[in-house]
N, C-alpha and C. Protein backbone atom coordinates (compact mmCIF):
# COMPACT_ATOMS: atom_id res chain seq x y z
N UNK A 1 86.89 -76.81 -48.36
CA UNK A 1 85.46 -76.98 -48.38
C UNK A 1 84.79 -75.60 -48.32
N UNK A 2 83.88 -75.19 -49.14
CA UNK A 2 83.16 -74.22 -49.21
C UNK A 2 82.24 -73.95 -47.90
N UNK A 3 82.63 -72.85 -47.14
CA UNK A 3 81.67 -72.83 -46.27
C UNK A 3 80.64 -72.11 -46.61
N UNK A 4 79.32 -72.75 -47.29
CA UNK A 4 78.46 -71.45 -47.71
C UNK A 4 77.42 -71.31 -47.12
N UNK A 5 77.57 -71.79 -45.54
CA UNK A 5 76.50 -71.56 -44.31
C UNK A 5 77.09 -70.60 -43.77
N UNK A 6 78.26 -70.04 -43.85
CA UNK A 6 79.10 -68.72 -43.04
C UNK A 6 78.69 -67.60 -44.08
N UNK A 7 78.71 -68.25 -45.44
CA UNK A 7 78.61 -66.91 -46.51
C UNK A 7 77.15 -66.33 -46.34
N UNK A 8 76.22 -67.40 -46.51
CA UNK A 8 74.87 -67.02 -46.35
C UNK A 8 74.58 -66.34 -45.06
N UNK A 9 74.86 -67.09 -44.12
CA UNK A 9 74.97 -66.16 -42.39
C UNK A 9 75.76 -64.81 -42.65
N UNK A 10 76.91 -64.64 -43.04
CA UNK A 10 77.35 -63.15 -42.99
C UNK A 10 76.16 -62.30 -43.85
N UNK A 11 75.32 -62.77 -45.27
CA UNK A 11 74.54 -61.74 -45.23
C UNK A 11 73.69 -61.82 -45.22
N UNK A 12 73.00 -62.64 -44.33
CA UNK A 12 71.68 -62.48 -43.90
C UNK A 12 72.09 -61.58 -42.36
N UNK A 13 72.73 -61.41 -41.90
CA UNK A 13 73.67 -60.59 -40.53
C UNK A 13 73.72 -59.42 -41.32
N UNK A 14 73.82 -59.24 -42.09
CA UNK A 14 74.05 -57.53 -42.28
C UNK A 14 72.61 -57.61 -42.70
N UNK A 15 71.51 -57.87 -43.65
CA UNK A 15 70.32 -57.38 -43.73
C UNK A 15 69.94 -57.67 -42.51
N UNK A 16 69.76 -58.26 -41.58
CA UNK A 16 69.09 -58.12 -40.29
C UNK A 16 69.07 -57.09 -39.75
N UNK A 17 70.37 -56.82 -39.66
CA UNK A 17 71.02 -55.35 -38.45
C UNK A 17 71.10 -54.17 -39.07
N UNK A 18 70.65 -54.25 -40.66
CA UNK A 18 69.85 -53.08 -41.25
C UNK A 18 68.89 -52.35 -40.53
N UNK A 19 67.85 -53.10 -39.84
CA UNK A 19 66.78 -52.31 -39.65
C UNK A 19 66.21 -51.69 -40.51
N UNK A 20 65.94 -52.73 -42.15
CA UNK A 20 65.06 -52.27 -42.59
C UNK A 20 63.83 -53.40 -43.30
N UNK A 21 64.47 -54.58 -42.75
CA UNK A 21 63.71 -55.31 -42.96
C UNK A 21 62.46 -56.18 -42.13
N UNK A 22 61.18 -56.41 -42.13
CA UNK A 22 60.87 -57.06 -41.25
C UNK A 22 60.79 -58.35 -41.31
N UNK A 23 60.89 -59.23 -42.44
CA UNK A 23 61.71 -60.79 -42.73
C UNK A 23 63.09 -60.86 -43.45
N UNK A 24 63.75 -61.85 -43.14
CA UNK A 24 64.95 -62.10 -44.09
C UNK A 24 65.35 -64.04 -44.02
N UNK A 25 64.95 -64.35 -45.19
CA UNK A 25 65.19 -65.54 -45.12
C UNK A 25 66.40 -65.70 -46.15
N UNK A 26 66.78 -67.09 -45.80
CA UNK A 26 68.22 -67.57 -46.21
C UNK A 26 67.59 -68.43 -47.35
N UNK A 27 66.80 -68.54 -48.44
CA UNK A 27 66.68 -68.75 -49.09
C UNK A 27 65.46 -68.07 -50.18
N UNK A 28 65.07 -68.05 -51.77
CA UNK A 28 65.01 -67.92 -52.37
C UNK A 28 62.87 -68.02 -52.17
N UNK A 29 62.25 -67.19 -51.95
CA UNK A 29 60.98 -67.12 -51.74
C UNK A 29 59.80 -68.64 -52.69
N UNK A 30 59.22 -68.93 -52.23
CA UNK A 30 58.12 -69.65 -53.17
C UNK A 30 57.00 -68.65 -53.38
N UNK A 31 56.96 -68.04 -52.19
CA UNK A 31 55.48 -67.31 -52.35
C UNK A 31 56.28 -65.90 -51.90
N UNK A 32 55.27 -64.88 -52.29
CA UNK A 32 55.42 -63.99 -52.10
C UNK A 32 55.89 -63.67 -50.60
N UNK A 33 56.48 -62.86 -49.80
CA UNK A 33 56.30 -62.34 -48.67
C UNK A 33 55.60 -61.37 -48.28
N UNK A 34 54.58 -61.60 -46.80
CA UNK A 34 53.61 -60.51 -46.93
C UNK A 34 53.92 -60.05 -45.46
N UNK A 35 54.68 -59.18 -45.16
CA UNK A 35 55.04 -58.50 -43.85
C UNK A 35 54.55 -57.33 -43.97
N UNK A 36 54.17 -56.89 -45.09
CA UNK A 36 53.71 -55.62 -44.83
C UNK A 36 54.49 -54.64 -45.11
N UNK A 37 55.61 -54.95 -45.12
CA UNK A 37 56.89 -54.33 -44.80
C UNK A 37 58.13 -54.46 -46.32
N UNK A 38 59.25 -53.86 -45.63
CA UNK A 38 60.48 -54.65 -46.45
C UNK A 38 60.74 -56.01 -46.22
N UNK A 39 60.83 -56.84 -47.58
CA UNK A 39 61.41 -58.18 -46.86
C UNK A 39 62.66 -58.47 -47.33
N UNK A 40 63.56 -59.46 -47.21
CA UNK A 40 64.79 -59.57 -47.92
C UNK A 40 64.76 -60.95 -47.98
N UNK A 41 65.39 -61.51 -49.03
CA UNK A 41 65.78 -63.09 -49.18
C UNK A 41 67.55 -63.02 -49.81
N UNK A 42 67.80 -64.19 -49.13
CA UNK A 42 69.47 -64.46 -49.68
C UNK A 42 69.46 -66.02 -50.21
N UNK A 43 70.08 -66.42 -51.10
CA UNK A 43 70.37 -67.29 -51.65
C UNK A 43 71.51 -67.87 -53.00
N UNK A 44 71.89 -68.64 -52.78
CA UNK A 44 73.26 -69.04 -53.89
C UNK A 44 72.44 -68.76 -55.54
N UNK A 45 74.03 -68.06 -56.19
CA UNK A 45 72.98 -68.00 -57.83
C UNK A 45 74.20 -68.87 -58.60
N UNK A 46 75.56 -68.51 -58.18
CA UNK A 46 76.36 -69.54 -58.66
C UNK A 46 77.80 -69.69 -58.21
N UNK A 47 78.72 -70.59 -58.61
CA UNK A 47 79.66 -71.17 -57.57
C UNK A 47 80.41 -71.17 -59.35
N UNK A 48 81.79 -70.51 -59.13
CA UNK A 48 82.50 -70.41 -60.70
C UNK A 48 83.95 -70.39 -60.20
N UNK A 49 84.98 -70.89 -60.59
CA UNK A 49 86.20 -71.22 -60.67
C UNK A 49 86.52 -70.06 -61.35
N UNK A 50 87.60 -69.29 -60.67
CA UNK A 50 88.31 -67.60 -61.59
C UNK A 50 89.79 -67.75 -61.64
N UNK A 51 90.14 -66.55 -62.53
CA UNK A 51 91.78 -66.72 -63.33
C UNK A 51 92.88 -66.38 -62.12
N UNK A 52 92.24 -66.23 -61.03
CA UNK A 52 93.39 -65.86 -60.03
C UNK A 52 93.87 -67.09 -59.25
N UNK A 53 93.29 -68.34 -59.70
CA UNK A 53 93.54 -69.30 -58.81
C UNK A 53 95.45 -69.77 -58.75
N UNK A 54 95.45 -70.12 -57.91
CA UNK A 54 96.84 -70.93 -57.50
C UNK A 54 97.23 -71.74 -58.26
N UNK A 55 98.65 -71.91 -58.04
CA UNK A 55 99.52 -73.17 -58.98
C UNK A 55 98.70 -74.49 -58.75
N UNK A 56 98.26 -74.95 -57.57
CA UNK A 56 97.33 -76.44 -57.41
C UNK A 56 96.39 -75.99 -56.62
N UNK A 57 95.96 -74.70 -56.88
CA UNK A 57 94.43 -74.81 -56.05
C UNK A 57 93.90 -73.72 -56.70
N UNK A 58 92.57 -73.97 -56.60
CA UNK A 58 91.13 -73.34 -57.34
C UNK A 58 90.76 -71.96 -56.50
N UNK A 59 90.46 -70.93 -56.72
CA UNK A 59 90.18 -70.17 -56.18
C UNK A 59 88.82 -70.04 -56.57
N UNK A 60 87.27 -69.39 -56.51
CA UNK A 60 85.91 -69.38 -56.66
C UNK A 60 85.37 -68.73 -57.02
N UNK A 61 84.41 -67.62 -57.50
CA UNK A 61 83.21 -66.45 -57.35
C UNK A 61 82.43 -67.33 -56.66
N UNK A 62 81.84 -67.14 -55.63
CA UNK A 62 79.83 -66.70 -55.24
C UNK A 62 79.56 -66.45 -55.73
N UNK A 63 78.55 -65.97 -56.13
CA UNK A 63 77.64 -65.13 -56.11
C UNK A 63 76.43 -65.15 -55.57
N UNK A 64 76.07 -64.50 -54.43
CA UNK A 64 74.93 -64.82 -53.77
C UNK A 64 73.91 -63.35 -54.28
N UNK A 65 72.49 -63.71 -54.20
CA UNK A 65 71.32 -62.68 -54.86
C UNK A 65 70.65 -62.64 -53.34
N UNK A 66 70.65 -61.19 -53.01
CA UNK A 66 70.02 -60.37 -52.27
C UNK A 66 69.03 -60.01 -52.65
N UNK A 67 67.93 -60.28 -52.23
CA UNK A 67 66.70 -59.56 -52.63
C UNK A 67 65.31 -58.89 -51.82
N UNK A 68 65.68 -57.57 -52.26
CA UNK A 68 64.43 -56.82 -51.49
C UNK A 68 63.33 -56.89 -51.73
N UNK A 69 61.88 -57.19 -51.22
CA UNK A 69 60.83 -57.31 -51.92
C UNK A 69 60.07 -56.34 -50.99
N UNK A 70 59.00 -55.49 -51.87
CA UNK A 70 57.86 -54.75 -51.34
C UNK A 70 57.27 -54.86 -52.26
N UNK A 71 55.45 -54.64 -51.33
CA UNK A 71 54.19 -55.43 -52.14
C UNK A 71 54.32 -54.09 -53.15
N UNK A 72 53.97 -54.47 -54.25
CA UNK A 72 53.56 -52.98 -55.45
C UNK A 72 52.41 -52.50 -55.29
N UNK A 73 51.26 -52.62 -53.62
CA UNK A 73 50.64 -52.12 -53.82
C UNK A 73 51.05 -50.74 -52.86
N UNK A 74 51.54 -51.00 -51.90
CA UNK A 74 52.35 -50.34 -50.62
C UNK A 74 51.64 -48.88 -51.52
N UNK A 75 51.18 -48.32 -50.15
CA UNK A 75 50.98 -46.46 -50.27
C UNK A 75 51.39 -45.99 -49.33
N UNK A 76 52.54 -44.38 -49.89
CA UNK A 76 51.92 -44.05 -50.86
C UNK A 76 52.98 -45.13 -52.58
N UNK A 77 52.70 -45.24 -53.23
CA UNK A 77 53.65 -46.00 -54.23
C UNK A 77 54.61 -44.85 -54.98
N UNK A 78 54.74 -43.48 -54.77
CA UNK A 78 55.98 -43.14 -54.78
C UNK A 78 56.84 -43.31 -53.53
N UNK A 79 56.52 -44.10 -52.83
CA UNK A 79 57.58 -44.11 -51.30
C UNK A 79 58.42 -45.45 -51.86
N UNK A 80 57.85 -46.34 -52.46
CA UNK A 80 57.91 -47.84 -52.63
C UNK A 80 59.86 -47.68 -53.14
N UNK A 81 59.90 -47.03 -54.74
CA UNK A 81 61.22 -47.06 -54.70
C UNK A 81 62.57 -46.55 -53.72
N UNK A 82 62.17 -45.21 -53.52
CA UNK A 82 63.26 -44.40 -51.94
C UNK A 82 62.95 -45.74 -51.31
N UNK A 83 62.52 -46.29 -50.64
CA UNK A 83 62.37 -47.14 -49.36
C UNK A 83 63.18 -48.37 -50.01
N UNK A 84 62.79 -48.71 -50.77
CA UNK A 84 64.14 -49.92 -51.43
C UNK A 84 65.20 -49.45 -51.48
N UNK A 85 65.31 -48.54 -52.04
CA UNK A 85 66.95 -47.96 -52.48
C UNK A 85 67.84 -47.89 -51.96
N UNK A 86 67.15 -46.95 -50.27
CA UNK A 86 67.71 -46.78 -48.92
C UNK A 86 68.10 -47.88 -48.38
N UNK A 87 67.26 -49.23 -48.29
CA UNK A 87 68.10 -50.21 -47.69
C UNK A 87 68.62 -51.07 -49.14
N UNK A 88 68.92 -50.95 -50.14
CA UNK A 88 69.43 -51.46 -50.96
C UNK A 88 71.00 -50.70 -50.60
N UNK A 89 71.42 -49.59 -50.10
CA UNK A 89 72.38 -48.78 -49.97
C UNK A 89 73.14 -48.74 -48.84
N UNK A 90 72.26 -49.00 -48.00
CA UNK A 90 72.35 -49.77 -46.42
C UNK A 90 73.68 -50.77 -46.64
N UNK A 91 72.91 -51.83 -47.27
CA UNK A 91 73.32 -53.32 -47.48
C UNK A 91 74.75 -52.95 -48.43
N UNK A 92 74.73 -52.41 -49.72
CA UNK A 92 76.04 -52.63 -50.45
C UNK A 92 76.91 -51.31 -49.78
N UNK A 93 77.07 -50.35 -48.53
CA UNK A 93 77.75 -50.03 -48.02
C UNK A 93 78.53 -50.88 -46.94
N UNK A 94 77.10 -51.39 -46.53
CA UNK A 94 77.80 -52.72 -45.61
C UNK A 94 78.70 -53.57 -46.14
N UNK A 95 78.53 -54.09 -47.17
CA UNK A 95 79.16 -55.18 -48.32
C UNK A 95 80.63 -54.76 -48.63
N UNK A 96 80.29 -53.19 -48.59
CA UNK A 96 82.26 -52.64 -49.03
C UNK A 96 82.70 -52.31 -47.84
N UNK A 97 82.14 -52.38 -46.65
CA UNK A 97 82.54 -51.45 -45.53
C UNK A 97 83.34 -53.38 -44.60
N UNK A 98 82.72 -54.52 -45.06
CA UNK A 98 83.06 -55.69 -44.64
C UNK A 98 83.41 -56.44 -45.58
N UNK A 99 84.55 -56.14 -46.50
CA UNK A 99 85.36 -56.40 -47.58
C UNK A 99 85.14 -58.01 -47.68
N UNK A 100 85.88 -58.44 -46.32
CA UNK A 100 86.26 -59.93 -46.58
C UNK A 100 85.23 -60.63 -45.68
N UNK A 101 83.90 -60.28 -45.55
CA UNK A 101 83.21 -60.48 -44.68
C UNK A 101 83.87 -61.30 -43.43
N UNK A 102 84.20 -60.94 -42.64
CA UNK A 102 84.81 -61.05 -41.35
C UNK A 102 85.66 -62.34 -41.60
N UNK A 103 86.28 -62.19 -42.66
CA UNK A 103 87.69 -63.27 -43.02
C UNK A 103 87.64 -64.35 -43.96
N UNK A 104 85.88 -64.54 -43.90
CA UNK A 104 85.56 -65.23 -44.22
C UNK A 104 86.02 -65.74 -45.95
N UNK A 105 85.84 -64.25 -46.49
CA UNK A 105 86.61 -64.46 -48.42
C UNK A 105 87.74 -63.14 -48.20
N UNK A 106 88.31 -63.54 -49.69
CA UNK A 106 89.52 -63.12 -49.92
C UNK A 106 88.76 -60.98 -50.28
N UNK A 107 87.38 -61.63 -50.74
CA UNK A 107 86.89 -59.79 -50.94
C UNK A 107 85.72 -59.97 -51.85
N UNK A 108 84.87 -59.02 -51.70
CA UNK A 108 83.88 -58.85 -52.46
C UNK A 108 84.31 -58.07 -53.58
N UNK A 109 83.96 -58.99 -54.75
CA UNK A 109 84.43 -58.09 -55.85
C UNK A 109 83.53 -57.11 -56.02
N UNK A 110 84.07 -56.13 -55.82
CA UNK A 110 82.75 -54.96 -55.88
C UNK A 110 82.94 -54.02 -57.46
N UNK A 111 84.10 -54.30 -57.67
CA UNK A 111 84.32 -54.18 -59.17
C UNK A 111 84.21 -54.88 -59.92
N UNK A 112 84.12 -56.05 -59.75
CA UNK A 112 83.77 -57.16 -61.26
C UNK A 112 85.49 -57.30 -61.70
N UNK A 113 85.96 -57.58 -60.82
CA UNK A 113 87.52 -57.83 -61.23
C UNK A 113 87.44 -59.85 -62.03
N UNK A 114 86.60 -60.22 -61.45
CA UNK A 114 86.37 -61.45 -61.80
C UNK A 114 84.83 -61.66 -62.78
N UNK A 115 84.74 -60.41 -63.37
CA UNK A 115 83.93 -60.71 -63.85
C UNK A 115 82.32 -59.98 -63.50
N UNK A 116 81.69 -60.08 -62.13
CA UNK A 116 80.74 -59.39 -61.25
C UNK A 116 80.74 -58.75 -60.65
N UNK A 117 80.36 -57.45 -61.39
CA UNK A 117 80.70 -56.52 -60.27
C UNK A 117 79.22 -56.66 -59.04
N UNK A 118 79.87 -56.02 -57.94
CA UNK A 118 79.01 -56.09 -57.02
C UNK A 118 77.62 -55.13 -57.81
N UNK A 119 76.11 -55.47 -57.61
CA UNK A 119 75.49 -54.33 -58.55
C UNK A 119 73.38 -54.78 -58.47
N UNK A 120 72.71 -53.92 -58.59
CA UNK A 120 71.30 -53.86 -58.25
C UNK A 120 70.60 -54.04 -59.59
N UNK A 121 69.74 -54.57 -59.39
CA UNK A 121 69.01 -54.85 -60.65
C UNK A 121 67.37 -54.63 -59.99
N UNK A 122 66.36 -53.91 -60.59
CA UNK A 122 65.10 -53.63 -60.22
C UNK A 122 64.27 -54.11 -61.01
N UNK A 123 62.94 -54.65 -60.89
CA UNK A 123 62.16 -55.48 -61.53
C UNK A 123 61.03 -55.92 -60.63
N UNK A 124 60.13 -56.75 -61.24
CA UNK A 124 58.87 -57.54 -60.09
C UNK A 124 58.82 -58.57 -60.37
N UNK A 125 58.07 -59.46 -59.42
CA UNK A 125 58.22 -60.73 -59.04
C UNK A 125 56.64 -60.67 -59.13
N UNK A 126 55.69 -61.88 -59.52
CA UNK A 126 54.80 -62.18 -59.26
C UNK A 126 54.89 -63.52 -58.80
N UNK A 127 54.27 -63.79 -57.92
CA UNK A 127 53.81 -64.84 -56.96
C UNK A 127 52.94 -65.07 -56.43
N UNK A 128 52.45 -66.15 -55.96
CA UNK A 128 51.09 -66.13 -55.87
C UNK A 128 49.50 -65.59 -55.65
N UNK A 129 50.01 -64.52 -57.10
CA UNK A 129 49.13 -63.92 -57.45
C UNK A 129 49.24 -62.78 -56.90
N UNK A 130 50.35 -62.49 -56.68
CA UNK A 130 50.45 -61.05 -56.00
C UNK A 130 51.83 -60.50 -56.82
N UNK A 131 52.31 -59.17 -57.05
CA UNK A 131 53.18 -58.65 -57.06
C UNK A 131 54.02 -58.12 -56.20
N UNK A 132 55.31 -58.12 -56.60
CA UNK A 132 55.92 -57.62 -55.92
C UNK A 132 57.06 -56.13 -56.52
N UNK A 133 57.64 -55.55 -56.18
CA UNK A 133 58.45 -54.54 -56.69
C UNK A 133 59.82 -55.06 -56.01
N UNK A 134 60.98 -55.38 -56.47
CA UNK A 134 62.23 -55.45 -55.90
C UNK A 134 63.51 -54.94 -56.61
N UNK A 135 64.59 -55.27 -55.49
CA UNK A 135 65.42 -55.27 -56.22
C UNK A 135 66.45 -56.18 -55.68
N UNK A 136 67.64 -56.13 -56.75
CA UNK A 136 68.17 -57.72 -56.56
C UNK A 136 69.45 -57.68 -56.57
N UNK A 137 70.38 -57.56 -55.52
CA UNK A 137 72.04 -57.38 -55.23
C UNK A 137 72.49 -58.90 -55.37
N UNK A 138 73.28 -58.49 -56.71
CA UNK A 138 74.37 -59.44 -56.86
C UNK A 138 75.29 -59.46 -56.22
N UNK A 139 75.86 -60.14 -55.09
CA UNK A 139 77.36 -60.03 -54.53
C UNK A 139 77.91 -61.12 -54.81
N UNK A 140 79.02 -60.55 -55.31
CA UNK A 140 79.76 -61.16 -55.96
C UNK A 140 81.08 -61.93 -54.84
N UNK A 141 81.72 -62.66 -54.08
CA UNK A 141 82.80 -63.11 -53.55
C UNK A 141 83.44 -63.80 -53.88
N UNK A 142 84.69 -63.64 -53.47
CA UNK A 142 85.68 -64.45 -54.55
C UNK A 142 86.35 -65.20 -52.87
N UNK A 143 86.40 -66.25 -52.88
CA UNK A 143 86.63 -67.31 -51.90
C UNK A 143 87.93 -68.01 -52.71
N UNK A 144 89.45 -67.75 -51.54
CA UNK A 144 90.78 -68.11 -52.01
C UNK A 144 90.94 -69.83 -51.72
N UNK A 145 91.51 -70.63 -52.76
CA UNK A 145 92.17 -71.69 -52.47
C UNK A 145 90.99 -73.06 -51.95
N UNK A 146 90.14 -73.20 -52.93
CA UNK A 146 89.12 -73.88 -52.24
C UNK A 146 89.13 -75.24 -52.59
N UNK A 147 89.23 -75.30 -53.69
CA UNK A 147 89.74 -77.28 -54.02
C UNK A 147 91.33 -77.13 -55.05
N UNK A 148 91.70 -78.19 -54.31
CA UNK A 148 92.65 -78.64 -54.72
C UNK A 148 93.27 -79.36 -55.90
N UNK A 149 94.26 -79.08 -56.69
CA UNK A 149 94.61 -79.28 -58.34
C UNK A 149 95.12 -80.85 -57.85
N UNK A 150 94.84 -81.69 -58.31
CA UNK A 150 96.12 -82.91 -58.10
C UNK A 150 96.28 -83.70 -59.79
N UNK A 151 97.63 -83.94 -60.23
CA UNK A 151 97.33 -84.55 -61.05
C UNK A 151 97.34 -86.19 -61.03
């Protein structure tokens, strides 16, 4: 059984103990976040069956989307990118520095051995009526032996 209340808890636990965020929710924003601040959201992007699996069992990718959000109006607005980056760097040191997030998977593919590599993507979000500037960590985990082959 997929535990993906441990996966989501391990990284919403490392953006917390960043210290660079002042929200972090375990799911995927409706509205903008307005802390003022850095915010972060975590949430599932997809659940994929990979070529390393077992003789009768399935092995997985995650992929869960990390995402930093700051308002695009934030001054001064050359601070806006450094200030993402830094805890964008925070987070995917954390990510290689806690391989198997505390046992939990077999490893973060941080190479895209399955395909994803671990990796940031920058862009904005508009929401209700506001912008945002972010950026968006794909982590990629590869979770061993999760359903079972029977014929």
């Amino acid at each position: 059984m997929l535990d993906i209340t441990g996966l989501l808890d391990a990284a919403i636990t490392h953006a917390s103990s960043s210290g660079h965020f002042e929200t972090v929710n375990g799911h995927e924003p409706l509205n903008t976040p307005m802390s003022g601040g850095l915010d972060c959201a975590v949430w599932v992007d997809r659940v994929t069956p990979v070529r390393s699996s077992g003789l009768n069992s399935v092995s997985v990718l995650v992929v869960l989307n990390v995402r930093l959000f700051s308002s695009s109006k934030s001054e001064p607005r050359d601070a806006i990118d450094p200030e993402l980056v830094a805890a964008v760097d925070t987070l995917c040191a954390a990510y290689c520095g806690d391989f198997t997030l505390g046992g939990l998977v077999r490893q973060v593919d941080i190479l895209g051995q399955h395909g994803v590599p671990l990796g940031v993507r920058a862009g904005y979000v508009q929401q209700s009526g506001d912008v945002s500037r972010v950026l968006t960590v794909e982590l990629p985990l590869i979770v061993n032996d999760l359903w079972e082959e029977t014929p």
